[in-house]
C-alpha atoms as a PDB file:
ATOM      1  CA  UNK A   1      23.066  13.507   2.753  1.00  0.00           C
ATOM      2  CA  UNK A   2      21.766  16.877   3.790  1.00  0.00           C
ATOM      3  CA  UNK A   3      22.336  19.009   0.607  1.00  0.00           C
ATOM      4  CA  UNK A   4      22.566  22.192   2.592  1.00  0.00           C
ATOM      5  CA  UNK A   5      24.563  21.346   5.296  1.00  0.00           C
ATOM      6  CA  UNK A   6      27.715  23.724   5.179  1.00  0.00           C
ATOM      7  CA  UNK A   7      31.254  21.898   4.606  1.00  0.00           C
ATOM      8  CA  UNK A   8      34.496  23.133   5.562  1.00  0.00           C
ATOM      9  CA  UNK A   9      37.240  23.597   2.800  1.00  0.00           C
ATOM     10  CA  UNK A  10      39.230  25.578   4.585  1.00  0.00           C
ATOM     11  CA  UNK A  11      40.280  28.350   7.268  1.00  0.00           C
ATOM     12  CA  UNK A  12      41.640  31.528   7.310  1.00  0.00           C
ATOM     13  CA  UNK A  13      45.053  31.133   8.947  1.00  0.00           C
ATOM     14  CA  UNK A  14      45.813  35.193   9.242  1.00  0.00           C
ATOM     15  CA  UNK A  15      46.364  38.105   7.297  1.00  0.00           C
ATOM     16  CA  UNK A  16      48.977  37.928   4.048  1.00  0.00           C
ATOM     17  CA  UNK A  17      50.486  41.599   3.309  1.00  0.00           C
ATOM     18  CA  UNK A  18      49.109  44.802   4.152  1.00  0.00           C
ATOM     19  CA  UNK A  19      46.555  44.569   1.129  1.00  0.00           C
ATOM     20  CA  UNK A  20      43.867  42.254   2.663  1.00  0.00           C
ATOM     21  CA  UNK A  21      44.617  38.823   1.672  1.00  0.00           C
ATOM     22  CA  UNK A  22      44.631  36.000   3.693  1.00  0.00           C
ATOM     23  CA  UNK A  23      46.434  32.810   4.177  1.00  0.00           C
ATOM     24  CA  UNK A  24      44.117  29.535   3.729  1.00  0.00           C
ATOM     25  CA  UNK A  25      44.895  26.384   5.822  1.00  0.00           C
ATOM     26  CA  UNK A  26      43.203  23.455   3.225  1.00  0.00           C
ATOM     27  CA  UNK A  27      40.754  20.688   4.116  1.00  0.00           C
ATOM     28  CA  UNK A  28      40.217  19.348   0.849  1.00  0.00           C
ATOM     29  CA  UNK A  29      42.069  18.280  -2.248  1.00  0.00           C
ATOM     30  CA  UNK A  30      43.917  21.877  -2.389  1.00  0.00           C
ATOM     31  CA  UNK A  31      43.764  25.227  -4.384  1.00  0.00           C
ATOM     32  CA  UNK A  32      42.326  23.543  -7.496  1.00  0.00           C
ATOM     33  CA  UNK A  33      39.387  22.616  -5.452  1.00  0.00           C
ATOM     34  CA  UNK A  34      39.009  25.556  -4.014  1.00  0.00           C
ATOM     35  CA  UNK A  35      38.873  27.460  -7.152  1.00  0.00           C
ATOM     36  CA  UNK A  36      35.777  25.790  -7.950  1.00  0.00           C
ATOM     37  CA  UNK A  37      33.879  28.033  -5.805  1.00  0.00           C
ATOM     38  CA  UNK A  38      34.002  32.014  -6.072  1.00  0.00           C
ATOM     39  CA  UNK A  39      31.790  32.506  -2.549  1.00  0.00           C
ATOM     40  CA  UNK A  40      31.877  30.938   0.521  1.00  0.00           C
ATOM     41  CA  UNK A  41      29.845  31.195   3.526  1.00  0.00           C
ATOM     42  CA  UNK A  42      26.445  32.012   1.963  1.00  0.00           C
ATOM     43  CA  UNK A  43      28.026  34.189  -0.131  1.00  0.00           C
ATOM     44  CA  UNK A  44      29.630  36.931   2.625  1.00  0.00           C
ATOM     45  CA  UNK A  45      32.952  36.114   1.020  1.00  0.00           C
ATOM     46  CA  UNK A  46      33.377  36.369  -2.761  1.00  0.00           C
ATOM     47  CA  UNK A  47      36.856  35.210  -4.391  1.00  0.00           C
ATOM     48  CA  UNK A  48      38.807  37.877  -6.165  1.00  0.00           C
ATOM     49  CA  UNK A  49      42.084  36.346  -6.353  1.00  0.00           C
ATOM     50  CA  UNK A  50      43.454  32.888  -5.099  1.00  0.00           C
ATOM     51  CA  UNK A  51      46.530  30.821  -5.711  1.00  0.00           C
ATOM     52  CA  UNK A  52      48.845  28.174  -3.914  1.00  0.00           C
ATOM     53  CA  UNK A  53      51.136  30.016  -1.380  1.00  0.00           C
ATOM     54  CA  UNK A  54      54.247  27.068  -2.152  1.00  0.00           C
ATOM     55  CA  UNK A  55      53.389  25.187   1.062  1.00  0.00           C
ATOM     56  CA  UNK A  56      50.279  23.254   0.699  1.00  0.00           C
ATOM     57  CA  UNK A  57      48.084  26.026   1.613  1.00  0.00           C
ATOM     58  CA  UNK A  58      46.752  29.175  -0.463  1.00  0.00           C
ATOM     59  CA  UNK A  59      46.280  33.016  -0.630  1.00  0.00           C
ATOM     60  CA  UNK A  60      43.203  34.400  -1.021  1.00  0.00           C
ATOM     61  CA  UNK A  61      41.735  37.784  -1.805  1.00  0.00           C
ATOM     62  CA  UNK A  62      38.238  38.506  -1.340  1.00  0.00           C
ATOM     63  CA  UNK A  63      35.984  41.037  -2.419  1.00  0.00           C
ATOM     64  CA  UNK A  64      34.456  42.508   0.856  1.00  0.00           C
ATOM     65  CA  UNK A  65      38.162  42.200   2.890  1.00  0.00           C
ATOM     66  CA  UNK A  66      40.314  45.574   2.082  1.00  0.00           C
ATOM     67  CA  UNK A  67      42.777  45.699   4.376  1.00  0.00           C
ATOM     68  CA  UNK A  68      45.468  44.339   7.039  1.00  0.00           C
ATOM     69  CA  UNK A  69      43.191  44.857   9.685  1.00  0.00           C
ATOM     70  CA  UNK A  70      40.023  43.246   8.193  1.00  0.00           C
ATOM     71  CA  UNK A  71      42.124  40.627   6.879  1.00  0.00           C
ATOM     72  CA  UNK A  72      42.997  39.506  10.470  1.00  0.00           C
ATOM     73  CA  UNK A  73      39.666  40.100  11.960  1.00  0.00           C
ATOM     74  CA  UNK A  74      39.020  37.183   9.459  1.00  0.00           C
ATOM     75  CA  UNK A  75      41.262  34.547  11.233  1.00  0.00           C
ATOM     76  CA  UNK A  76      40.391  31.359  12.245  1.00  0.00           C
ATOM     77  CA  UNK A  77      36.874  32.003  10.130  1.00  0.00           C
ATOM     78  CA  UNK A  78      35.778  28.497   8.720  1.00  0.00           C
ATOM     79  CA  UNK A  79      35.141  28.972   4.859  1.00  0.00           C
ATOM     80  CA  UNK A  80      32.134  26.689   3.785  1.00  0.00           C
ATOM     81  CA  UNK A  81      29.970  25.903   1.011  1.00  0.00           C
ATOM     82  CA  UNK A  82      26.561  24.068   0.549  1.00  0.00           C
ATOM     83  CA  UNK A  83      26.974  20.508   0.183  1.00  0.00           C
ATOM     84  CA  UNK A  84      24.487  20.527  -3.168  1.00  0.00           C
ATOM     85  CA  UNK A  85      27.309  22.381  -4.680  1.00  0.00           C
ATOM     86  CA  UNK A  86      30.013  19.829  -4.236  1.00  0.00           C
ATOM     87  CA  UNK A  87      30.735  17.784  -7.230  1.00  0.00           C
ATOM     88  CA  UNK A  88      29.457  14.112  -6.766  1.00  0.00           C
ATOM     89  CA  UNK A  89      31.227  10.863  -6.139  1.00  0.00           C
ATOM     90  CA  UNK A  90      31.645   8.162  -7.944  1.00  0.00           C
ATOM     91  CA  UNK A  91      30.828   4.610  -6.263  1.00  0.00           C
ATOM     92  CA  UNK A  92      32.968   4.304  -3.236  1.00  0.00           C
ATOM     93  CA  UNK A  93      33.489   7.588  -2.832  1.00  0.00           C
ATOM     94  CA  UNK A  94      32.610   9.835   0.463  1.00  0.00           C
ATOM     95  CA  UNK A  95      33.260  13.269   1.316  1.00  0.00           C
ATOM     96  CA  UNK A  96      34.189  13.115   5.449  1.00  0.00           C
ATOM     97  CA  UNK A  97      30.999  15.595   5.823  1.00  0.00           C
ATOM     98  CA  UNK A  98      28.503  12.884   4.678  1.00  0.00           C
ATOM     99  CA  UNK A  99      29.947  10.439   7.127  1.00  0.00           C
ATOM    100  CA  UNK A 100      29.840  12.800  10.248  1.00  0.00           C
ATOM    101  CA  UNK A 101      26.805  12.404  12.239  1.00  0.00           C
ATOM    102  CA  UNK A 102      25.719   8.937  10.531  1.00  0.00           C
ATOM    103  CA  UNK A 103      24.625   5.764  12.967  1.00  0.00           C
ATOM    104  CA  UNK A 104      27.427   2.927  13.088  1.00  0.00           C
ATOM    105  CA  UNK A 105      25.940  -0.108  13.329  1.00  0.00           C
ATOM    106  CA  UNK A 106      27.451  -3.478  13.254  1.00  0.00           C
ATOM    107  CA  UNK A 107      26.751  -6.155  10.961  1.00  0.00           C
ATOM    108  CA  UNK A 108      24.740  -8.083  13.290  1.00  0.00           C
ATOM    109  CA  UNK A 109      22.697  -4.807  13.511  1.00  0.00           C
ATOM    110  CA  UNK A 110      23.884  -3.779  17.127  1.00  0.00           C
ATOM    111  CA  UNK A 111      23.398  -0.028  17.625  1.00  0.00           C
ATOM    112  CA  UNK A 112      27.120   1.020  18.345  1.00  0.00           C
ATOM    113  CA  UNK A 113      26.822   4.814  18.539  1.00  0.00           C
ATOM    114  CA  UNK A 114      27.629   8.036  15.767  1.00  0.00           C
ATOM    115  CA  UNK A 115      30.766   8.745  13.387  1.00  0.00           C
ATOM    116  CA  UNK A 116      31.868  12.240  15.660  1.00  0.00           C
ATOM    117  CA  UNK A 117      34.999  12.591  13.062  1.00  0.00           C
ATOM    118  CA  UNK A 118      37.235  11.160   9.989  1.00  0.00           C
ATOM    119  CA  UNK A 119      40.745  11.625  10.780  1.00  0.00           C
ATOM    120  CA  UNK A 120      43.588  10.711   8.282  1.00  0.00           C
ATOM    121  CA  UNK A 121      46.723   9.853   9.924  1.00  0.00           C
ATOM    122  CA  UNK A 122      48.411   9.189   6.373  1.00  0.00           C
ATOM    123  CA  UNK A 123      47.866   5.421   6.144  1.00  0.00           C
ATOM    124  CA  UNK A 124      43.873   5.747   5.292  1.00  0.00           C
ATOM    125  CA  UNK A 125      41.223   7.054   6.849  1.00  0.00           C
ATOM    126  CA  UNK A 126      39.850   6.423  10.314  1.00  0.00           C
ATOM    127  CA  UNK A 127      36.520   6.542  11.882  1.00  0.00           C
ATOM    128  CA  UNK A 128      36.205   7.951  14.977  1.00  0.00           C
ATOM    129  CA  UNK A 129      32.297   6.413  16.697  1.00  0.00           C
ATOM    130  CA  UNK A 130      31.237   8.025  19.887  1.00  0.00           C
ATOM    131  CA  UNK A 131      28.916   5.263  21.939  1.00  0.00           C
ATOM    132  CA  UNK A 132      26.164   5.993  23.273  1.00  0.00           C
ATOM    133  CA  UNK A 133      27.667   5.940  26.905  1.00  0.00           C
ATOM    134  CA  UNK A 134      30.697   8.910  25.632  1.00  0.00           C
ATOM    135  CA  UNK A 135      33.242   6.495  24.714  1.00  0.00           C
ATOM    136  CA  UNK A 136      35.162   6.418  21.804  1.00  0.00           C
ATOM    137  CA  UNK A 137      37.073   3.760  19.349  1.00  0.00           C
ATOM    138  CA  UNK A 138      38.489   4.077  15.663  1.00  0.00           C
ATOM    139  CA  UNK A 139      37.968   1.981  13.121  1.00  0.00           C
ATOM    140  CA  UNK A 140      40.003   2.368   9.805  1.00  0.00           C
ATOM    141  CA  UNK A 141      37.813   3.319   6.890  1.00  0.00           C
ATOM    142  CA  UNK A 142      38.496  -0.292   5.076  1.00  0.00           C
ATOM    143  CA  UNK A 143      36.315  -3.027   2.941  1.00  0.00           C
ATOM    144  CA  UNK A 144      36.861  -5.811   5.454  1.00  0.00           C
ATOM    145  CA  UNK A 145      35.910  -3.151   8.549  1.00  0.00           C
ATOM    146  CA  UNK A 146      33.440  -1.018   6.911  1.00  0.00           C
ATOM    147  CA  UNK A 147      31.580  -3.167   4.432  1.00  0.00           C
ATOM    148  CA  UNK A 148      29.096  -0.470   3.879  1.00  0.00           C
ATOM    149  CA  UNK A 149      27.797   2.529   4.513  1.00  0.00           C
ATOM    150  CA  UNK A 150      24.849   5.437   3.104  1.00  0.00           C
ATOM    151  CA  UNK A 151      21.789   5.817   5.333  1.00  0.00           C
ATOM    152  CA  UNK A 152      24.366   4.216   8.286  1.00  0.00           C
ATOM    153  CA  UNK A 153      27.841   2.966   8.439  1.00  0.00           C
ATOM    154  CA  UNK A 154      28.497  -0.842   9.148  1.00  0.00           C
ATOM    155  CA  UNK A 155      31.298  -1.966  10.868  1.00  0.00           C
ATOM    156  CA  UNK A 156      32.760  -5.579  10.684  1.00  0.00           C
ATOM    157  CA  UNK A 157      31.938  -7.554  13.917  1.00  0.00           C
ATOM    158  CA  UNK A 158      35.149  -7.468  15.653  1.00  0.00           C
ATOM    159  CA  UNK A 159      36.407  -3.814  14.718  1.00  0.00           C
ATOM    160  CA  UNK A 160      34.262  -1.625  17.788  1.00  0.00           C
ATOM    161  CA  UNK A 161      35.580  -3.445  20.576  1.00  0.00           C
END
């Protein structure tokens, strides 16, 4: 785990009102965990107000944003924080962040390429590996095809074909 590699909770969606707020489209385990955090992106935006907007995502107001116009200069910005200032997991836990990047090999130690993303479908999670010659395959984020993973994820022989 890099502890200050930025993580994505969220994205600003567009402008809310004429005041300066934003709509938020959620990553994470919505506006609860968001409120943990009052600044985002190395601190260039600082929480004044934010709530749930009814339909899974949030509004936010921030400090430094004062208006329509800087409200929707904001869109499509990426709101991170540090990964040191993420709660941690209990065993068996993983945020998607710490899995991104991380060498899959198999359990006969074959190199089999890099976890390029975590994708949830809404029947578990899925990694997507990227071999080393650009191809891709999915395996589902599961105890009998992932038996373990930290420094590198393992993947059950029979799951990268």
């Amino acid at each position: 785990m890099q502890a200050d590699k930025p993580v994505t909770l969220a994205v600003v969606a567009g402008a809310h009102g004429v005041t300066g707020e934003v709509r938020l489209k959620l990553f994470g385990e919505g506006v609860a965990a968001l409120k943990r955090y009052r600044a985002f992106n190395d601190s260039a935006l600082t929480v004044e107000k934010l709530r749930e907007d009814g339909k899974g995502g949030a509004i936010a107001r921030f400090i430094e944003v004062t208006s329509r116009n800087a409200a929707e200069a904001l869109r499509g910005t990426l709101l991170t924080v540090r990964r040191s200032e993420m709660p941690e997991l209990a065993d068996g836990e993983y945020y998607y962040a710490d899995l991104i990047g991380l060498a899959c090999v198999s359990t006969a130690g074959e190199a089999l390429g890099e976890c390029v993303a975590v994708e949830n479908f809404g029947a578990g999670d899925v990694l997507e590996v990227k071999r080393p010659d650009g191809k891709t395959f999915m395996v589902p984020m599961k105890p009998d095809a992932v038996p373990e993973w930290g420094e590198a994820i393992v993947i059950a022989e029979g799951w990268a074909s």
